[in-house]
N, C-alpha and C. Protein backbone atom coordinates (compact mmCIF):
# COMPACT_ATOMS: atom_id res chain seq x y z
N UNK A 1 5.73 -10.04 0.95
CA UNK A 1 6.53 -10.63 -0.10
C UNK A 1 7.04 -11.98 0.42
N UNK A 2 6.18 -12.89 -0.16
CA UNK A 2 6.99 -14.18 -0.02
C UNK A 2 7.93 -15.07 -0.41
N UNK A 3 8.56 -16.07 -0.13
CA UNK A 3 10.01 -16.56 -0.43
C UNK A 3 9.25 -17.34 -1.71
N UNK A 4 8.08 -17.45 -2.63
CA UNK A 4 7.88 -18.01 -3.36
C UNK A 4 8.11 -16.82 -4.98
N UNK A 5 8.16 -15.64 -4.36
CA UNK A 5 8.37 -14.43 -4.91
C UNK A 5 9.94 -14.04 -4.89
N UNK A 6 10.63 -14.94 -4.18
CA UNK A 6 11.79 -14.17 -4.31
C UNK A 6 12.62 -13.66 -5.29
N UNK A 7 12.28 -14.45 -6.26
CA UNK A 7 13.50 -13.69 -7.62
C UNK A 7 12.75 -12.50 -8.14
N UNK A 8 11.68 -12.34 -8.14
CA UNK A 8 10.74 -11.40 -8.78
C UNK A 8 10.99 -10.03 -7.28
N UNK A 9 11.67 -9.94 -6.54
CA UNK A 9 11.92 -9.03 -5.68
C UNK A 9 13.33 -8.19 -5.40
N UNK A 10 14.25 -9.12 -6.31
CA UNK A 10 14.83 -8.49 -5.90
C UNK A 10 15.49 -6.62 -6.42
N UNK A 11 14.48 -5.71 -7.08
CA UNK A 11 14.56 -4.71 -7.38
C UNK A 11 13.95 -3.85 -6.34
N UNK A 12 13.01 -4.26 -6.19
CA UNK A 12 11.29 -3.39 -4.94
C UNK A 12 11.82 -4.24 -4.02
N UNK A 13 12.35 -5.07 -2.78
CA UNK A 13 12.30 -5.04 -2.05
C UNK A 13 13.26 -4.14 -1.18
N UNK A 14 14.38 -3.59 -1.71
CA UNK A 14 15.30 -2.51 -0.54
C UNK A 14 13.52 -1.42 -0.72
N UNK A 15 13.35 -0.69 -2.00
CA UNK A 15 11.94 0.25 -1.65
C UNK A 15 10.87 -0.19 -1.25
N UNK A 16 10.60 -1.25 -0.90
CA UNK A 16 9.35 -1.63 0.20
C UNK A 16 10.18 -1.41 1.44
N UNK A 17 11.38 -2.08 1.89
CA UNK A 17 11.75 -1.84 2.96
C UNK A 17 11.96 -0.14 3.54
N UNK A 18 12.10 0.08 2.87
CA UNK A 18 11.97 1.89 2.33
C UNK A 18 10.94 2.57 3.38
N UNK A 19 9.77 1.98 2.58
CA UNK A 19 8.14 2.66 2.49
C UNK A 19 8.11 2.43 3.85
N UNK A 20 8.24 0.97 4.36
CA UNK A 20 7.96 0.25 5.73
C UNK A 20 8.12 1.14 6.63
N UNK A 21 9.83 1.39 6.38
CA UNK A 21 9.97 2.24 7.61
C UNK A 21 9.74 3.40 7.67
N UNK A 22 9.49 4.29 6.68
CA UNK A 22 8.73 5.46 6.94
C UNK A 22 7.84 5.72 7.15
N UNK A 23 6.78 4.80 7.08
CA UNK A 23 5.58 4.05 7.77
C UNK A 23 5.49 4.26 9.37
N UNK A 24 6.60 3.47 9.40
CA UNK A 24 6.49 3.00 10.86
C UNK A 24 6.89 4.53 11.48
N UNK A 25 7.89 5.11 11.04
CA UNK A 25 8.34 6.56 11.44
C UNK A 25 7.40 7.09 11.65
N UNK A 26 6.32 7.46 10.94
CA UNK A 26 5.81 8.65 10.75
C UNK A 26 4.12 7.74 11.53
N UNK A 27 4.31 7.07 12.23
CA UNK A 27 3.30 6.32 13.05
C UNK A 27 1.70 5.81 12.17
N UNK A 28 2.42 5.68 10.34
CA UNK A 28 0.85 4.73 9.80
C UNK A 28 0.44 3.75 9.60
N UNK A 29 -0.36 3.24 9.36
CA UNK A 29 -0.56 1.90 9.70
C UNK A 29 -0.01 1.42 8.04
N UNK A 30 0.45 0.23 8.49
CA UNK A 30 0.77 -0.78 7.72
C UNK A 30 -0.05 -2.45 7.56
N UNK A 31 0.12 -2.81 6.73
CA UNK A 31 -0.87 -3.94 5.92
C UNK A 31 -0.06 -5.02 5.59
N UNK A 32 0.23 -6.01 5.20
CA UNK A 32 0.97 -7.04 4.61
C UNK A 32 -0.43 -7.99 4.48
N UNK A 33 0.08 -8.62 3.11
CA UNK A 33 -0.96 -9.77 2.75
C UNK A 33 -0.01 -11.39 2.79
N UNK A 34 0.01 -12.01 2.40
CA UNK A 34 0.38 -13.38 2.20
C UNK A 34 -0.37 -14.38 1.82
N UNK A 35 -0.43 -14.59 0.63
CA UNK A 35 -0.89 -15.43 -0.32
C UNK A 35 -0.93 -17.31 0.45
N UNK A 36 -1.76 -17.53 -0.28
CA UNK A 36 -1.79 -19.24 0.12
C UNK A 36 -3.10 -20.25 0.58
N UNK A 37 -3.13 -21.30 -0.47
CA UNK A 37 -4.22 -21.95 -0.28
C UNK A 37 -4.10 -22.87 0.88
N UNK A 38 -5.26 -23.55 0.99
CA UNK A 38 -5.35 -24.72 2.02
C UNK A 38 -5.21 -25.99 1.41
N UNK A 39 -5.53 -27.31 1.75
CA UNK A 39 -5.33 -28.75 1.20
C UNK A 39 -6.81 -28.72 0.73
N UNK A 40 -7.66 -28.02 1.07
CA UNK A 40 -9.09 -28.31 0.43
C UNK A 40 -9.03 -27.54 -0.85
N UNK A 41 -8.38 -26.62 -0.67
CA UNK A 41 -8.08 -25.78 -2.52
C UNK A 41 -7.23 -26.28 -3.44
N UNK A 42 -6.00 -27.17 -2.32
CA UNK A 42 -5.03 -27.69 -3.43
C UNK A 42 -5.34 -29.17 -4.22
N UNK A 43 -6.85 -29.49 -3.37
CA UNK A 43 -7.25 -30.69 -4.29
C UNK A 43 -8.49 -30.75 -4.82
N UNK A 44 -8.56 -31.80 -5.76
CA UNK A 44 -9.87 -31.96 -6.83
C UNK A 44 -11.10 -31.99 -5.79
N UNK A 45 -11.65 -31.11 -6.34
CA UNK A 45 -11.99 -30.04 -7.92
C UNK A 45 -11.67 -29.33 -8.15
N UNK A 46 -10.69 -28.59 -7.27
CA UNK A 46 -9.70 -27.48 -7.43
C UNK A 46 -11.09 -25.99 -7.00
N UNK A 47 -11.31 -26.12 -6.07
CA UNK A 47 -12.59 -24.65 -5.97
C UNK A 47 -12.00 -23.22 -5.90
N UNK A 48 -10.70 -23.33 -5.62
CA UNK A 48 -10.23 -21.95 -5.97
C UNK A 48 -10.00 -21.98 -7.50
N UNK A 49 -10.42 -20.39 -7.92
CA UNK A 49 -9.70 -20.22 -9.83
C UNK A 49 -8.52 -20.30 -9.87
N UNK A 50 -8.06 -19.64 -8.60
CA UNK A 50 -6.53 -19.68 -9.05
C UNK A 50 -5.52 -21.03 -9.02
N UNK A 51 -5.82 -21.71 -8.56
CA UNK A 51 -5.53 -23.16 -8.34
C UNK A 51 -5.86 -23.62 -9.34
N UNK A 52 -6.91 -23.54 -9.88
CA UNK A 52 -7.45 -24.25 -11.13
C UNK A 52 -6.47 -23.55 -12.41
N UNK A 53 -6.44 -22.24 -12.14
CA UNK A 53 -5.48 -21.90 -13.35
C UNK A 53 -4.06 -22.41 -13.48
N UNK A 54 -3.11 -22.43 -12.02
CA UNK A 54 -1.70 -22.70 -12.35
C UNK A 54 -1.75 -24.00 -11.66
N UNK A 55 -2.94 -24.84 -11.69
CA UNK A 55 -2.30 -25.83 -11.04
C UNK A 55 -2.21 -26.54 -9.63
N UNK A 56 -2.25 -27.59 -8.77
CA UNK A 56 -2.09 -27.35 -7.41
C UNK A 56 -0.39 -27.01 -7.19
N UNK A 57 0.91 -27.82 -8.18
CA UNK A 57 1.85 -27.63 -8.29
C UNK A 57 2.52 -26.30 -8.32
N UNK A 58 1.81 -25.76 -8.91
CA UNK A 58 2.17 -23.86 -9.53
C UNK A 58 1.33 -23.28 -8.29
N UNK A 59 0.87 -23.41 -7.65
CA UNK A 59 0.07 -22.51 -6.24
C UNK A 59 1.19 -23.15 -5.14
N UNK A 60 0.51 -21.88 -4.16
CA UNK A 60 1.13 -21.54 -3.09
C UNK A 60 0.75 -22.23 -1.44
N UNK A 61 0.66 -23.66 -1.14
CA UNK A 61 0.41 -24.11 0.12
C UNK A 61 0.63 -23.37 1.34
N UNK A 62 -0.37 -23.59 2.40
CA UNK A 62 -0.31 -22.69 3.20
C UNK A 62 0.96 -23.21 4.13
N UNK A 63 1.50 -22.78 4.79
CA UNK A 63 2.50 -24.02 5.75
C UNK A 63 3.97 -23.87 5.07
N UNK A 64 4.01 -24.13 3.68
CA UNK A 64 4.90 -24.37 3.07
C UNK A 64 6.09 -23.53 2.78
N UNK A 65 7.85 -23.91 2.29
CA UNK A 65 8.34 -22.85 2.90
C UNK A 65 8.36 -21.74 1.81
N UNK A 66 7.99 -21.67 0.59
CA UNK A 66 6.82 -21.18 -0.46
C UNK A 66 6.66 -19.88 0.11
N UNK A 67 5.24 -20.41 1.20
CA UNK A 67 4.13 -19.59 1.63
C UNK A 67 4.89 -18.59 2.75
N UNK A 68 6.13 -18.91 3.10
CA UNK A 68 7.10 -18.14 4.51
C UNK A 68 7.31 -16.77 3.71
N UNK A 69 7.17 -15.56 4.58
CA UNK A 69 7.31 -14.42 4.24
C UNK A 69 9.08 -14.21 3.69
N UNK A 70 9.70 -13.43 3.31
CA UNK A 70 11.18 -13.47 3.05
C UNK A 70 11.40 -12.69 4.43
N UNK A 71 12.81 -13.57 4.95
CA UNK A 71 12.96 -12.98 6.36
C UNK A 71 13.29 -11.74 6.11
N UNK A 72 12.98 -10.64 5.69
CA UNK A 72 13.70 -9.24 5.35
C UNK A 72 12.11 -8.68 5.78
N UNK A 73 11.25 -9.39 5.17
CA UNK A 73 9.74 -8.83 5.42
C UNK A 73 9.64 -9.36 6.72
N UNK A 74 9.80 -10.63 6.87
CA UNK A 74 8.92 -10.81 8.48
C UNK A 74 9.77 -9.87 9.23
N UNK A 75 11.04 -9.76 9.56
CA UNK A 75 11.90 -8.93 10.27
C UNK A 75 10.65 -7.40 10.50
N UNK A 76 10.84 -7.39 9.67
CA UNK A 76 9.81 -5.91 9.72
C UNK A 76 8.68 -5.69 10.05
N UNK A 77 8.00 -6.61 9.95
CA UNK A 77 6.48 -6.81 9.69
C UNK A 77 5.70 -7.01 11.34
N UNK A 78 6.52 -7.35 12.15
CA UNK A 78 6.09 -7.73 13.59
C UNK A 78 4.95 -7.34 13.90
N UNK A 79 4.82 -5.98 14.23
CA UNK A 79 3.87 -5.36 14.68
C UNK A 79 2.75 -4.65 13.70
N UNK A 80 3.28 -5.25 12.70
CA UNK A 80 2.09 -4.67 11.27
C UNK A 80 0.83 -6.00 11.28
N UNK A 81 -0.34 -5.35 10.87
CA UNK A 81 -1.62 -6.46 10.15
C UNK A 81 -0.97 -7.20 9.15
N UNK A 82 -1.35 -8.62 9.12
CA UNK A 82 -1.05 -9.81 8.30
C UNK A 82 -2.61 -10.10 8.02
N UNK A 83 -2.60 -10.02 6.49
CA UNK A 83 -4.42 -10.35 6.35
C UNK A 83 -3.30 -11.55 5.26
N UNK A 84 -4.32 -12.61 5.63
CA UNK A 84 -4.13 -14.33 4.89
C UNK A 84 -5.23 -13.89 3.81
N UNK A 85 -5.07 -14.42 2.31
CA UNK A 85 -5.66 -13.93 1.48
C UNK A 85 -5.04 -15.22 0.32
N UNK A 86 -6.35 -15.68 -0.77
CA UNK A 86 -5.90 -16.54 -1.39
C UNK A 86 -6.49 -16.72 -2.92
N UNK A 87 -6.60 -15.20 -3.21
CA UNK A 87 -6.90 -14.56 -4.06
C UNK A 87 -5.89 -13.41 -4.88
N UNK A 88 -6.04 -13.13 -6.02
CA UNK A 88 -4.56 -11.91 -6.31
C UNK A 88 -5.84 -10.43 -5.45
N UNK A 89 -6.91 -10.23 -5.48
CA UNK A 89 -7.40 -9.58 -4.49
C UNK A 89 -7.49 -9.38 -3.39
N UNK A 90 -6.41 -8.52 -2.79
CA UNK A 90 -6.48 -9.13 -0.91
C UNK A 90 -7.87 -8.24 -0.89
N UNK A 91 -8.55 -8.02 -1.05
CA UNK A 91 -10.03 -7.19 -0.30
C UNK A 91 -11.33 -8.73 -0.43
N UNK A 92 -10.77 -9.38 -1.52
CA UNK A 92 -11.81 -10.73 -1.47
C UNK A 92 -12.07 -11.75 -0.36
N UNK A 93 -13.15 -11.99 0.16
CA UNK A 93 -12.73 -12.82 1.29
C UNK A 93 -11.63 -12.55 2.40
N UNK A 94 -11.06 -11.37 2.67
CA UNK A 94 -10.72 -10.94 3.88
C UNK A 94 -11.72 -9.61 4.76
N UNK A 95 -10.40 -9.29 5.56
CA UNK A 95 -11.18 -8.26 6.34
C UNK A 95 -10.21 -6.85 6.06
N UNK A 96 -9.07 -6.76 4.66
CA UNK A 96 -8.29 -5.63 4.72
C UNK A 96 -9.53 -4.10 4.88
N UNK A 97 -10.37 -4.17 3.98
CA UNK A 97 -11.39 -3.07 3.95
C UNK A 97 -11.56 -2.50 5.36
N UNK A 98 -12.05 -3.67 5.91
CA UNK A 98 -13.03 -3.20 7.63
C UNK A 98 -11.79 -2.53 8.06
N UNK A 99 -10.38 -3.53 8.33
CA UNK A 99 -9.25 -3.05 9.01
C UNK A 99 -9.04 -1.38 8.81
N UNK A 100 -8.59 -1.49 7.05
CA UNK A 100 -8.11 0.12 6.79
C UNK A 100 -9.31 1.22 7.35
N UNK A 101 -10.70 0.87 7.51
CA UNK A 101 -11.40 1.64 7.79
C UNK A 101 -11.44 2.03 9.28
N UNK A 102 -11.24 0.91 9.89
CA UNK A 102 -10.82 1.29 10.94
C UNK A 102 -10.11 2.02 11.53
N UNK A 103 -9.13 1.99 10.98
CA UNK A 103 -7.72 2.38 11.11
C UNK A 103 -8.09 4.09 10.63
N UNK A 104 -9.16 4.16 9.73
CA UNK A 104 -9.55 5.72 9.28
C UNK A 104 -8.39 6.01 8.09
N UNK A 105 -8.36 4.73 7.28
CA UNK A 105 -6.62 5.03 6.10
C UNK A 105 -8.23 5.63 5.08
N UNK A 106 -7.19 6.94 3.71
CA UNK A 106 -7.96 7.72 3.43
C UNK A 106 -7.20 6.78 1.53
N UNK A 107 -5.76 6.61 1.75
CA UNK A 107 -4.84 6.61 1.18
C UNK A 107 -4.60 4.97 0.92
N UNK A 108 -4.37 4.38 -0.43
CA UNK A 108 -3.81 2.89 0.01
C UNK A 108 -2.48 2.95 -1.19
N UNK A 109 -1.46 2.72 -0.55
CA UNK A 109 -0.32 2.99 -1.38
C UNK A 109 0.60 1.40 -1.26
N UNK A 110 0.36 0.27 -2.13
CA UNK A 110 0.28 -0.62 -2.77
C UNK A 110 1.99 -0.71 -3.50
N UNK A 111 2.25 -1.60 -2.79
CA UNK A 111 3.73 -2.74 -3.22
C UNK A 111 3.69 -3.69 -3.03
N UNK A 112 4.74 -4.39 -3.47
CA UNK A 112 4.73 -6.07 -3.45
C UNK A 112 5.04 -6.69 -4.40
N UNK A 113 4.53 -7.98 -4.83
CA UNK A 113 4.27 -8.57 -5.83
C UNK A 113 3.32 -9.42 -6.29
N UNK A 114 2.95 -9.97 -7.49
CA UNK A 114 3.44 -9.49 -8.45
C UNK A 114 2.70 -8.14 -8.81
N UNK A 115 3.16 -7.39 -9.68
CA UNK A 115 2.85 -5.75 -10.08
C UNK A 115 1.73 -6.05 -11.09
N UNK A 116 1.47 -6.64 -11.86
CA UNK A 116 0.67 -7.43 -13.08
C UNK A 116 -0.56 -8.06 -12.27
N UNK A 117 -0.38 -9.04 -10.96
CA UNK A 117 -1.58 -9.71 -10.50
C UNK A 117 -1.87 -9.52 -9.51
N UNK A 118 -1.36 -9.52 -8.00
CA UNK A 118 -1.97 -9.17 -6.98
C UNK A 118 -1.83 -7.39 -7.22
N UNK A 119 -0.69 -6.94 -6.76
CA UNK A 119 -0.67 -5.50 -6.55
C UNK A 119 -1.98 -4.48 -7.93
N UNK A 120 -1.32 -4.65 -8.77
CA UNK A 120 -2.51 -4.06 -9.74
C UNK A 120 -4.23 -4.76 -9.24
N UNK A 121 -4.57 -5.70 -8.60
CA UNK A 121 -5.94 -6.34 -8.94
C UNK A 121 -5.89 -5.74 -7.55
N UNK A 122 -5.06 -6.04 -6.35
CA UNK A 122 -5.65 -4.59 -5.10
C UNK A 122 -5.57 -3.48 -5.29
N UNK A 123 -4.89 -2.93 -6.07
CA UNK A 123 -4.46 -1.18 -5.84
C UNK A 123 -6.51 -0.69 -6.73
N UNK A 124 -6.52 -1.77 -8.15
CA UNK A 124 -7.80 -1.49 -8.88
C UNK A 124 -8.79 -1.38 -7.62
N UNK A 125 -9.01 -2.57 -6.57
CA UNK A 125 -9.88 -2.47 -5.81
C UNK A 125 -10.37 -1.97 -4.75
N UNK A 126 -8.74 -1.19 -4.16
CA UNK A 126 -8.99 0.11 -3.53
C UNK A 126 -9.59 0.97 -4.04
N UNK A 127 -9.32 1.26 -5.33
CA UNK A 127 -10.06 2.48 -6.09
C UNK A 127 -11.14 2.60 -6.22
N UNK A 128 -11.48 1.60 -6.48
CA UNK A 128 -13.37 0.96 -6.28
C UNK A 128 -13.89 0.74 -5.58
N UNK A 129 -13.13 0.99 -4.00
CA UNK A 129 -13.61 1.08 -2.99
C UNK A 129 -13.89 2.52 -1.91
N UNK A 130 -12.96 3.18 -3.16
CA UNK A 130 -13.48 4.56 -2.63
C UNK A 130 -12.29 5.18 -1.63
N UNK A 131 -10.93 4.40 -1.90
CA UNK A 131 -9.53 4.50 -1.18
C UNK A 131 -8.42 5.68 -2.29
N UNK A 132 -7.98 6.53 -2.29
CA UNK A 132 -7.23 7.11 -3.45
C UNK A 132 -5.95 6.05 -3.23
N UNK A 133 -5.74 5.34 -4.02
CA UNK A 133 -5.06 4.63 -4.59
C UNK A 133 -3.08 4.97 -5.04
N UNK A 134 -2.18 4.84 -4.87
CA UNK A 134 -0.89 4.85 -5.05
C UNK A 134 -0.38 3.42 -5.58
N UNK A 135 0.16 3.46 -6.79
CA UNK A 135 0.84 1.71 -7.22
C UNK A 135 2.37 2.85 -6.76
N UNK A 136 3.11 1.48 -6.52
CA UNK A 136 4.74 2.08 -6.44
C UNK A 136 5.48 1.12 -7.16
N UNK A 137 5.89 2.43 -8.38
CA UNK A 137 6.66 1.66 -9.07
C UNK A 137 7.85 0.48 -9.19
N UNK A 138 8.75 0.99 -8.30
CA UNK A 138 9.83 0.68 -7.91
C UNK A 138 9.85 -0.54 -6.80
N UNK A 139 8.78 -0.38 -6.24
CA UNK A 139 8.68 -0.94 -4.79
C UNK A 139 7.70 -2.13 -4.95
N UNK A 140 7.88 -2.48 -6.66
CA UNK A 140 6.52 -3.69 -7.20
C UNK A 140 7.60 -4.42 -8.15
N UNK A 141 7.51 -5.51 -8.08
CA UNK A 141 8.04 -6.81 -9.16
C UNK A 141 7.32 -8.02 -9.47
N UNK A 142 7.87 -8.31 -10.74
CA UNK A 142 6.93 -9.35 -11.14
C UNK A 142 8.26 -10.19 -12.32
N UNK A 143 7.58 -11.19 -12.91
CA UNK A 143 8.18 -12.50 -13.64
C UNK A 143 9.31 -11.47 -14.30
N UNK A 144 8.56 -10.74 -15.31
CA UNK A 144 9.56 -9.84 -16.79
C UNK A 144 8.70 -8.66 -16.29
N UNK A 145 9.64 -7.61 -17.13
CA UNK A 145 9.59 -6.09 -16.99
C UNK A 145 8.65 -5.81 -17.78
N UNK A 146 8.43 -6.38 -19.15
CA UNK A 146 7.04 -6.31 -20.38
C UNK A 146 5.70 -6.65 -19.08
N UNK A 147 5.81 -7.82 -18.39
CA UNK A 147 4.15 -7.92 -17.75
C UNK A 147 4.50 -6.76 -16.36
N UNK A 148 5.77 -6.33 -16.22
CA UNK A 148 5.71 -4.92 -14.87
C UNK A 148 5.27 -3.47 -15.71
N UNK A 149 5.40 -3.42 -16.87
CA UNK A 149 4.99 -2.00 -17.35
C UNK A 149 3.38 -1.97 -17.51
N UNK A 150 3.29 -3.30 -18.16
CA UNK A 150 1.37 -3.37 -18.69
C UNK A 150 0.88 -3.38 -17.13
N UNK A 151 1.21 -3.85 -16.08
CA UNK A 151 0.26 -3.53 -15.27
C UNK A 151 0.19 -2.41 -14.26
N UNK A 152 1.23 -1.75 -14.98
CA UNK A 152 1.49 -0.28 -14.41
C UNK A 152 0.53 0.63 -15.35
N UNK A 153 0.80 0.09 -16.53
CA UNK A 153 0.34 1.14 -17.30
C UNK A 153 -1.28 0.88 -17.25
N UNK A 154 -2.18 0.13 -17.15
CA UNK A 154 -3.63 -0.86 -17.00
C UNK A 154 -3.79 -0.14 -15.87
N UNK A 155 -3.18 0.36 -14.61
CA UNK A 155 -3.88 0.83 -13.31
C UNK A 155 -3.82 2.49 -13.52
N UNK A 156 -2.73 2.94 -14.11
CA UNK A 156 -2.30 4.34 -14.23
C UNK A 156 -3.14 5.04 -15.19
N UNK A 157 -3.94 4.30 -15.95
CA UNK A 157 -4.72 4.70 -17.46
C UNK A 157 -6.16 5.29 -16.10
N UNK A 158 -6.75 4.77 -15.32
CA UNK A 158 -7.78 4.52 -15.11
C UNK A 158 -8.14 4.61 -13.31
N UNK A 159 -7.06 4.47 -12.76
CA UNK A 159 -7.31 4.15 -11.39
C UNK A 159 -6.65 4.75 -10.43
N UNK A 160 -5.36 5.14 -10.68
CA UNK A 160 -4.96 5.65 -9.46
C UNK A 160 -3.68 6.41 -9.89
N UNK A 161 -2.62 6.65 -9.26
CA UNK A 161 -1.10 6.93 -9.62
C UNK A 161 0.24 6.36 -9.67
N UNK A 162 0.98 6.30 -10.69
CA UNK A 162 1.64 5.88 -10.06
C UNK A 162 3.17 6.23 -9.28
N UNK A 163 3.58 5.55 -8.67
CA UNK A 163 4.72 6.79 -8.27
C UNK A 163 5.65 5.62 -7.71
N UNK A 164 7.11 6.71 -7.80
CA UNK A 164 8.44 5.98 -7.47
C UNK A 164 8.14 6.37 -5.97
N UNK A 165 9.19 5.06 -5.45
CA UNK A 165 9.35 5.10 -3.95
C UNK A 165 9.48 6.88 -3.36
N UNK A 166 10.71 7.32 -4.09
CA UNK A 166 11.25 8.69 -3.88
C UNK A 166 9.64 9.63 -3.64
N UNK A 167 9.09 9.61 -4.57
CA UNK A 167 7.88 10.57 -4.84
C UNK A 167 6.98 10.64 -3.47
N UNK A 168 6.94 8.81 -2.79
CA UNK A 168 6.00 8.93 -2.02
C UNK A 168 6.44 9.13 -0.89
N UNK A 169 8.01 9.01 -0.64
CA UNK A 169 8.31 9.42 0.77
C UNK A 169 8.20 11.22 0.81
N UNK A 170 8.25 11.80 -0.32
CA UNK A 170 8.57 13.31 -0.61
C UNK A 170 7.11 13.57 -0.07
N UNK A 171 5.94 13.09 -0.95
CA UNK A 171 4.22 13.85 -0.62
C UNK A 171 3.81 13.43 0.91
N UNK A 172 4.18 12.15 1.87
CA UNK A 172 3.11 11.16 2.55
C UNK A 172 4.29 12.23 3.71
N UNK A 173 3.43 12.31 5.01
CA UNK A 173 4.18 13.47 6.15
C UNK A 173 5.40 12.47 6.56
């Protein structure tokens, strides 16, 4: 969760901080993505879509203090995987797949933001990758609550589950 996300966090981030550490408790691996183009994406011709859609102004520079994790996440995050990703798909053009496989994850249980574009377009692509899938409700934010339900409700129709923070500390050991 980055400081370019910050108003859109502040509901899901005490329950990401949540998840984190029961994570870390219960010794599983953890993931963090971080969004952000380069100066070759943020200029003409614009070769990323997403750049091209909001703009070089409306995107996220890499470097920038934008692109800085919110110190509540980096605090935490130390010893967790950081996959750089500049897509609302972190599985596009990274290495999260190889990693989680590595790692032998069976499970991908998905927070962050936004709940509508990155989190829903990874949690979909875990599923399609053959990962059982978790969106967390609580522990996901985005612009308005109308685009946090549709993309709850768009992953939950079709792809995976979804569940409050509470639910997943109750099922995960």
């Amino acid at each position: 969760m980055q400081s370019f996300f910050s108003s859109m966090t502040t509901k899901a981030l005490p329950n990401v901080l949540k998840l984190v550490s029961h994570f870390h408790s219960q010794a599983l691996p953890v993931f963090f993505t971080q969004h952000g183009h380069t100066k070759e994406e943020l200029s003409p011709p614009y070769p990323n879509p997403l750049v091209r859609k909001w703009g070089p102004d409306g995107s996220i520079a890499i470097g920038s203090a934008e692109w800085k994790l919110q110190p509540e996440i980096e605090e935490v995050c130390k010893a967790d995987e950081l996959v750089p990703k500049n897509t609302y798909d972190a599985f596009i053009n990274t290495q999260l797949e190889a990693k989680l496989k590595d790692a032998w994850v069976c499970r991908v249980v998905v927070c962050g933001t936004m709940t509508d574009c990155c989190c829903d377009t990874t949690a979909r692509s875990a599923f399609n990758r053959g990962f059982e899938t978790w969106l967390v409700d609580d522990a996901c934010g985005t612009a308005n609550e109308k685009q946090h339900k549709a993309g709850l409700r768009g992953f939950g129709f079709a792809f995976g589950e979804i569940m409050m923070t509470k639910d997943v500390l109750q099922k995960l050991p």
